[in-house]
C-alpha atoms as a PDB file:
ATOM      1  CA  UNK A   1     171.144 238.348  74.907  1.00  0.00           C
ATOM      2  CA  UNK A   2     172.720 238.416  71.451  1.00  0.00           C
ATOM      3  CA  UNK A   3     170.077 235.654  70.231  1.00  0.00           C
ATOM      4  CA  UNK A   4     169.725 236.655  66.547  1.00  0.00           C
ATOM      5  CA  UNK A   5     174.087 236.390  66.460  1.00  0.00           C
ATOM      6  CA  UNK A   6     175.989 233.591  65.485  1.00  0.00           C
ATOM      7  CA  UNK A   7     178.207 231.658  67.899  1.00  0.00           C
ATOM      8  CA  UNK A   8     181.306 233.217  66.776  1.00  0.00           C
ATOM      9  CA  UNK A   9     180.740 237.037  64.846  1.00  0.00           C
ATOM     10  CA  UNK A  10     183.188 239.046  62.504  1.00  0.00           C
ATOM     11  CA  UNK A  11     184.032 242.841  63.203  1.00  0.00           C
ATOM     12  CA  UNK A  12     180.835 244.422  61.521  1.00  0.00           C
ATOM     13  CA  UNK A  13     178.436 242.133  63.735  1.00  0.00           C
ATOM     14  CA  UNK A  14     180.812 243.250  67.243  1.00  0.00           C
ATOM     15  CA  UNK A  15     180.273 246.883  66.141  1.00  0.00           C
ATOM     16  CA  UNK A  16     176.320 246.227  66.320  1.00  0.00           C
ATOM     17  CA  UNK A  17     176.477 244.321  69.668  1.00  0.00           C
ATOM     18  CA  UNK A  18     178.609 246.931  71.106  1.00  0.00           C
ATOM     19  CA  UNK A  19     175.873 249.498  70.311  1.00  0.00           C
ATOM     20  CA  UNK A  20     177.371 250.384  66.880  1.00  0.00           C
ATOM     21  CA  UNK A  21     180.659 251.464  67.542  1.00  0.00           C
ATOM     22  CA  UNK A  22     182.966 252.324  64.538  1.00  0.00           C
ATOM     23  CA  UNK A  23     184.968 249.113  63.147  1.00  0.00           C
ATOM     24  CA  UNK A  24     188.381 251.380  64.245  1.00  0.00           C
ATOM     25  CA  UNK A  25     187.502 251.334  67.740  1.00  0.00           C
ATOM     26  CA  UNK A  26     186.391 247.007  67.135  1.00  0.00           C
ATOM     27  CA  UNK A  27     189.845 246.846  65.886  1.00  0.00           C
ATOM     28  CA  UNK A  28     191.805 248.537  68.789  1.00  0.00           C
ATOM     29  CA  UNK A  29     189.913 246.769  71.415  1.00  0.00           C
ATOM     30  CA  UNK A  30     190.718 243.494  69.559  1.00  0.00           C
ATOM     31  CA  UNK A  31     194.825 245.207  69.084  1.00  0.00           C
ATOM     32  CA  UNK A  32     194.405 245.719  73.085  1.00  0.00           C
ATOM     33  CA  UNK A  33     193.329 242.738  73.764  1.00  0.00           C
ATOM     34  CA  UNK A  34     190.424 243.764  75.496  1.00  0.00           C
ATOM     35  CA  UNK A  35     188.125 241.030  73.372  1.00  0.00           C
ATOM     36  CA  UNK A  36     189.769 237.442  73.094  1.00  0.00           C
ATOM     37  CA  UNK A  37     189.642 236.722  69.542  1.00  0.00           C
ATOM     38  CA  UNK A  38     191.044 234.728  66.960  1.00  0.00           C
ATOM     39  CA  UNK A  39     191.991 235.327  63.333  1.00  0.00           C
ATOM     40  CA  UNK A  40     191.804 233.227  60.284  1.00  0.00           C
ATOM     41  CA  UNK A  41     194.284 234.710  57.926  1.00  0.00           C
ATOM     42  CA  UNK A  42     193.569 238.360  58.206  1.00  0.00           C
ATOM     43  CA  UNK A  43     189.784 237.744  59.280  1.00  0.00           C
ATOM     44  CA  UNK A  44     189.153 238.391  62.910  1.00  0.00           C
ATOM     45  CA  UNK A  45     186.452 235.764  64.471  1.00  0.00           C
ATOM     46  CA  UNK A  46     185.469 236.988  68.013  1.00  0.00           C
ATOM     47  CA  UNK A  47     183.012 234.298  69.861  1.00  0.00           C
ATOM     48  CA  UNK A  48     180.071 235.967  71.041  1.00  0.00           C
ATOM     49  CA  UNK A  49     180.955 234.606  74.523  1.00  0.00           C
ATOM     50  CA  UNK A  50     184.165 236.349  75.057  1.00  0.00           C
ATOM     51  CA  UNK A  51     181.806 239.520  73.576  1.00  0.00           C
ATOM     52  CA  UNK A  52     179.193 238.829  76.760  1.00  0.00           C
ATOM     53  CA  UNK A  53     182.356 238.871  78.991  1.00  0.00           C
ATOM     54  CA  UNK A  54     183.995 241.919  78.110  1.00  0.00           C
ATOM     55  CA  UNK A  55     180.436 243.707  78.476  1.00  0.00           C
ATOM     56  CA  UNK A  56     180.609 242.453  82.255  1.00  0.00           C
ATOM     57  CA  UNK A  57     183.716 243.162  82.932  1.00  0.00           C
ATOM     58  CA  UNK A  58     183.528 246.706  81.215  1.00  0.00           C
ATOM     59  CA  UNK A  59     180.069 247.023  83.698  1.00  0.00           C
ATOM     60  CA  UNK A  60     181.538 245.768  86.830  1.00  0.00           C
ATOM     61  CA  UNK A  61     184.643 247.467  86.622  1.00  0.00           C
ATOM     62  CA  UNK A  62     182.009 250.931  86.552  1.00  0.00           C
ATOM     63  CA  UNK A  63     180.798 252.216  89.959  1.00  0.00           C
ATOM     64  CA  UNK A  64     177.733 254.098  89.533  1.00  0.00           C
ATOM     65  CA  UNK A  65     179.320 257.656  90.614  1.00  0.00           C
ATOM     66  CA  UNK A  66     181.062 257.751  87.226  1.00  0.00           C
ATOM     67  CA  UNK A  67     177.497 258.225  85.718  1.00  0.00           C
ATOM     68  CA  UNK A  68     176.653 261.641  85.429  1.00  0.00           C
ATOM     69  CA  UNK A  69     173.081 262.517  84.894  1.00  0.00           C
ATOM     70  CA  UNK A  70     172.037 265.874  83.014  1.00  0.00           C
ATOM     71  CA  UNK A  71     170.285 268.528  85.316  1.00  0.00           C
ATOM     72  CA  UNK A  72     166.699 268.940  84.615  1.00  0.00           C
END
């Protein structure tokens, strides 16, 4: 997963691995917390590990009734 990433990823490459979300809603999960992160000056750096474990804890924490499906 992720192979053609770098080890550690700025906001424009989370927004692609997220399934190209806007950069505002990279930078209020990084604000919440949601994605460890660090910063170097005013650059965020996000390793693509803590990226891989936010995407299993977003999936785990989802039971499959909250999927709707659209009626045929």
């Amino acid at each position: 997963m992720y192979r053609n990433f770098p080890d550690v990823v700025n906001i424009d490459q989370l927004c692609v691995m997220l399934g190209n979300i806007s950069t505002k809603t990279a930078y209020k999960l990084l604000q919440a917390e949601r994605i460890q992160h660090f910063k170097i000056g005013r650059i965020y750096k996000i390793p693509k590990i803590y990226i891989i474990e936010y995407l299993a804890t977003v999936i785990n924490s989802t039971s499959p009734s909250s999927f709707h499906t659209l009626p045929h």
